[in-house]
Each structure stands twice: as C-alpha cells, then as structure tokens.
C-alpha atoms as a PDB file:
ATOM      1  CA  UNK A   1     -12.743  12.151 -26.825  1.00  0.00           C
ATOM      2  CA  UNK A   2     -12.697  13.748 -30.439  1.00  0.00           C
ATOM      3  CA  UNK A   3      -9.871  15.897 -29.629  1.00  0.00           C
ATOM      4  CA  UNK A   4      -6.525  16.268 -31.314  1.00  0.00           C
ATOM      5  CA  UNK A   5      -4.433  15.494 -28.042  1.00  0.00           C
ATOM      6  CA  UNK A   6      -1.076  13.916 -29.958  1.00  0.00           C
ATOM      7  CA  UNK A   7       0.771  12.857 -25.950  1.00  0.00           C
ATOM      8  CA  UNK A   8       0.558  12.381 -22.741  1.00  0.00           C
ATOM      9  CA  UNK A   9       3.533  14.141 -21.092  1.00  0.00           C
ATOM     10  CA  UNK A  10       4.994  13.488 -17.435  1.00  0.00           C
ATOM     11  CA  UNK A  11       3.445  16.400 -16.498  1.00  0.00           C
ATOM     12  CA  UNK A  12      -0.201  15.243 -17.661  1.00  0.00           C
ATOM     13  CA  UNK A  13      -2.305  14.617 -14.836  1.00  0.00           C
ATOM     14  CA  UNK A  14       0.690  16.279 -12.044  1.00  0.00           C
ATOM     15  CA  UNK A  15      -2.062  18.446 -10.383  1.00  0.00           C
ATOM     16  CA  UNK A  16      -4.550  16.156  -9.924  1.00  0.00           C
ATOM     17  CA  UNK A  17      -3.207  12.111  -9.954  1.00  0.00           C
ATOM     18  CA  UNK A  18      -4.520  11.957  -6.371  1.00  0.00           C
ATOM     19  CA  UNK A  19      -8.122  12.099  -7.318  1.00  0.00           C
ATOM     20  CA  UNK A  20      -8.472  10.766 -10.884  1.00  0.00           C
ATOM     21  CA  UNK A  21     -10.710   7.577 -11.335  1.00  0.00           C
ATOM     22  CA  UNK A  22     -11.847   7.568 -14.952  1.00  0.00           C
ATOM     23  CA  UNK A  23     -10.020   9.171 -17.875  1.00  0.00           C
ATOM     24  CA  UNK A  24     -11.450   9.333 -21.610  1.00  0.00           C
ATOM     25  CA  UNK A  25      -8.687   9.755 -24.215  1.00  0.00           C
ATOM     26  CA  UNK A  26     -10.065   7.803 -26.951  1.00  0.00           C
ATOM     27  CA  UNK A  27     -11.022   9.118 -30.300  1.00  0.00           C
ATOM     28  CA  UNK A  28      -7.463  11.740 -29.942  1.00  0.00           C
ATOM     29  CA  UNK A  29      -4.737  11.572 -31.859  1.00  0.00           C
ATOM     30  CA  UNK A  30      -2.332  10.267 -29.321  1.00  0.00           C
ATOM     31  CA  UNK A  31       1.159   9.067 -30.332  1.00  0.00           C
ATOM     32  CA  UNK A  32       3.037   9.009 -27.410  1.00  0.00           C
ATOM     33  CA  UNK A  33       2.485   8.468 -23.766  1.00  0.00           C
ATOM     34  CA  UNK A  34       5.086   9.527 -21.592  1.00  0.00           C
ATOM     35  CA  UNK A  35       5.519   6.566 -19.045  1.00  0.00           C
ATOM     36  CA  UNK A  36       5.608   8.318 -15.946  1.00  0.00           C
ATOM     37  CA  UNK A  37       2.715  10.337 -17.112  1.00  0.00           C
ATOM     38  CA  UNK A  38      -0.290   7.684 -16.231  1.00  0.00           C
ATOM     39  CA  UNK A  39       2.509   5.629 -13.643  1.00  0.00           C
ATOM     40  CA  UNK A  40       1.181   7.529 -10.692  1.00  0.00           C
ATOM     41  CA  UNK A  41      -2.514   7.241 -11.105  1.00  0.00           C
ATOM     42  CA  UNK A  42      -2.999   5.128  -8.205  1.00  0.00           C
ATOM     43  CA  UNK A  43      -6.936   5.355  -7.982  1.00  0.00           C
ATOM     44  CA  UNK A  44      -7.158   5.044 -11.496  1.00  0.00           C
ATOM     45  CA  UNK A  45      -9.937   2.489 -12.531  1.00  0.00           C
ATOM     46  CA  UNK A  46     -11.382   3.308 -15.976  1.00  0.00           C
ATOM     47  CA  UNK A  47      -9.047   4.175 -18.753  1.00  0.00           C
ATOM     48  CA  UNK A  48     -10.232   4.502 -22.226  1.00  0.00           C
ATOM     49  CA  UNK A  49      -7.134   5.139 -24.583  1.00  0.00           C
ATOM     50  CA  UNK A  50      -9.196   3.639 -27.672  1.00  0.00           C
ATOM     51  CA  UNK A  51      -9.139   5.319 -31.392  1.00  0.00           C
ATOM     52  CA  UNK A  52      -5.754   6.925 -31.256  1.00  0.00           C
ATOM     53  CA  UNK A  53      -2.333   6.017 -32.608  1.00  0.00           C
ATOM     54  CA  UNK A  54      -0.525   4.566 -30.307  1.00  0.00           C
ATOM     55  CA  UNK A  55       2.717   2.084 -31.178  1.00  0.00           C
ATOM     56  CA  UNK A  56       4.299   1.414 -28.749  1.00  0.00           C
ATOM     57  CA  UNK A  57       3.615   1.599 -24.599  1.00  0.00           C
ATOM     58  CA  UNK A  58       6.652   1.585 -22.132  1.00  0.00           C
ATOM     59  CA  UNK A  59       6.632  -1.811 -19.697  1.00  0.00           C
ATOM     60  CA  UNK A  60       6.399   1.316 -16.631  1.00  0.00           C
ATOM     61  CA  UNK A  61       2.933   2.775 -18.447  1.00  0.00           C
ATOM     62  CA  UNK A  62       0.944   1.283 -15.636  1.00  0.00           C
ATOM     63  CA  UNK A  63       3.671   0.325 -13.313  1.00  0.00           C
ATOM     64  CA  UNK A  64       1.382   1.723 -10.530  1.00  0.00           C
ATOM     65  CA  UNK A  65      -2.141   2.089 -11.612  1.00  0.00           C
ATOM     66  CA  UNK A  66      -2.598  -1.057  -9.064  1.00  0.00           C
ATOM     67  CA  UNK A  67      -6.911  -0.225  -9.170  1.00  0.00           C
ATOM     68  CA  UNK A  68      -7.019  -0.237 -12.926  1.00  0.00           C
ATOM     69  CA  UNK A  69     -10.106  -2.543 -14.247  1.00  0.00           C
ATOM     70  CA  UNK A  70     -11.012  -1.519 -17.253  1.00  0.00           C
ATOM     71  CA  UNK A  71      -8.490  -0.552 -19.777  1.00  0.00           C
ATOM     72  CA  UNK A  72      -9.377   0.180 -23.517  1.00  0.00           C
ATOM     73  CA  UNK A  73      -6.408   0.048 -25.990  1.00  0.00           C
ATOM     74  CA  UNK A  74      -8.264  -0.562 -29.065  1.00  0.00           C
ATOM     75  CA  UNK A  75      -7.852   0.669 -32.470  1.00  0.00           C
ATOM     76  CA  UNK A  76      -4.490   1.749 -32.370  1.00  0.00           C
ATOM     77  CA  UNK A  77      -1.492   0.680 -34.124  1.00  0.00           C
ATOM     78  CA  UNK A  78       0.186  -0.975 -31.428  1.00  0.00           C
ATOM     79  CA  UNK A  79       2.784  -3.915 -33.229  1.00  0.00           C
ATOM     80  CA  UNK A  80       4.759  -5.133 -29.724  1.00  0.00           C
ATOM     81  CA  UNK A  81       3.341  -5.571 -25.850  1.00  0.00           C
ATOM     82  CA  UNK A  82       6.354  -5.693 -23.474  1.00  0.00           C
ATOM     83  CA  UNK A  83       5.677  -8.906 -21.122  1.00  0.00           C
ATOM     84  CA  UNK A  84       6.003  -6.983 -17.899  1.00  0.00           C
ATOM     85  CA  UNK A  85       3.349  -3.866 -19.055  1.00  0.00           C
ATOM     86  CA  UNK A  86       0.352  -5.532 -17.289  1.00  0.00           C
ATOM     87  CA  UNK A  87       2.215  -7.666 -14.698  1.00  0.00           C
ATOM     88  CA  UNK A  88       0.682  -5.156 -11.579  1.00  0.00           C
ATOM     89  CA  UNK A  89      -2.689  -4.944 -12.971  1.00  0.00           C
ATOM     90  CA  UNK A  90      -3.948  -7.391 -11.163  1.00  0.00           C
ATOM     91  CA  UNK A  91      -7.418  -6.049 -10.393  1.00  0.00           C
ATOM     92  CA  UNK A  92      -7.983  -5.891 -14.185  1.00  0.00           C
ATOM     93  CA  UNK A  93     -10.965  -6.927 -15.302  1.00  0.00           C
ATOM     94  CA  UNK A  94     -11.307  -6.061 -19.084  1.00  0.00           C
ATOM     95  CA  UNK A  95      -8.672  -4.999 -21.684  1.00  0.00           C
ATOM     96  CA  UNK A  96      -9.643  -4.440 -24.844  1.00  0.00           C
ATOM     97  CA  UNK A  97      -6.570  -4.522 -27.795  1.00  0.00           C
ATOM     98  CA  UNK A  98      -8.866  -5.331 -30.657  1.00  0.00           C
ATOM     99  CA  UNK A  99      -7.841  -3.645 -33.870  1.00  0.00           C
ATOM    100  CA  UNK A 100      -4.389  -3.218 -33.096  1.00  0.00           C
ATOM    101  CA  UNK A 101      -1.173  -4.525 -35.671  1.00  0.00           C
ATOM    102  CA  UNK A 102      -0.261  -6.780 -32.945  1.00  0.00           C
ATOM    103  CA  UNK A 103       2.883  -8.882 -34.555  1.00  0.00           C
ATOM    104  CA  UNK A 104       3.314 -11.074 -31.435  1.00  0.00           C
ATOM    105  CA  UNK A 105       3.650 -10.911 -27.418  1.00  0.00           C
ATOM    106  CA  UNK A 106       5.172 -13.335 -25.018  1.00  0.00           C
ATOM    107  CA  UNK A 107       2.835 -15.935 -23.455  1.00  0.00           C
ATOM    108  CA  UNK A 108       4.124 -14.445 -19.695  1.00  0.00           C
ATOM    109  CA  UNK A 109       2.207 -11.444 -21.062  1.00  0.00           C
ATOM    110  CA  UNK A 110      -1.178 -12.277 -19.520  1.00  0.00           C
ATOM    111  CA  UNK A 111      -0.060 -14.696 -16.844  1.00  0.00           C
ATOM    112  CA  UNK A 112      -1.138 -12.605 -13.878  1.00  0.00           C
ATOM    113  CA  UNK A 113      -4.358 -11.550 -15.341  1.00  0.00           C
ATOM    114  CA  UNK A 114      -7.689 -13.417 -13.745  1.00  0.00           C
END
C-alpha cells in the first residue's frame, strides 16, 4: 500500500494471474478497476482494495475469482453495488465495505453469501 496507483488496467496482473493469492492495493489512489483486470485471478484469496477511491465496481470485477475469502473494500467512495458483483464468491468469508457512501443495494446482493 501507500502508493499512488490511480487503476487497475486489463493488463494488470496478465503475466502472472496464474499464481497470485494475496494482493495489497489499499492505501493507493485507485479510481478505476478495469473489470477484466482482477476477473481472471482464479487462485485469488486475499484482496485488500481498502483506502482508495473507488465508485463504482463492474458486476464482472470478480466474475471468476471463485477462491476469494477475504475481500477488503473499505474506505472508498463506493455509492451503488450491482446485485450480481458477489453472486460467484461463494467461498467468501469476510467483506469489509465500511466507510463507503453506500446509497442503497438490492437485498439479492448478499443472498449467496454464507
């Protein structure tokens, strides 16, 4: 963390999204993140995208991150969560989106989460 990273492009992670397992982002300055950029992470289990300034997060963000447990999303400025971006996360076992400007979500949102 405590770097001034401002996105996450598609072409992110492209050399090594066959081996990745943890990834620390927070404390960036992240604005965007490319949704096919983290989508192919499929060993991914720890993702800390905390401190940054995210808004907004594609439903396909973690279409395919099907090991993800731990995801931090907190202190951003994320208003709106699409109702289908944490429907294959089923391992998921924390998710942290305290100290966001969440407006409102869909109660489907969370349905698949233990």
């Amino acid at each position: 963390g405590k770097n001034k990273i401002k996105e996450i492009n598609q072409s992110t992670f492209r050399y090594c999204m066959e081996h990745l397992k943890n990834i620390y982002l927070n404390q960036n300055q992240i604005e965007f993140i490319d949704e096919n950029s983290i989508n192919f992470l499929n060993k991914l289990i720890y993702l800390d995208l905390s401190q940054n300034r995210l808004k907004n997060l594609s439903e396909k963000t973690f279409e395919n991150t099907f090991e993800l447990s731990y995801l931090n999303l907190s202190l951003n400025k994320i208003e709106y969560i699409h109702r289908n971006l944490f429907i294959n996360l089923l391992k998921l076992k924390k998710l942290d989106l305290s100290f966001n400007l969440l407006i409102s979500f869909e109660a489907s949102t969370f349905s698949n989460l233990n």
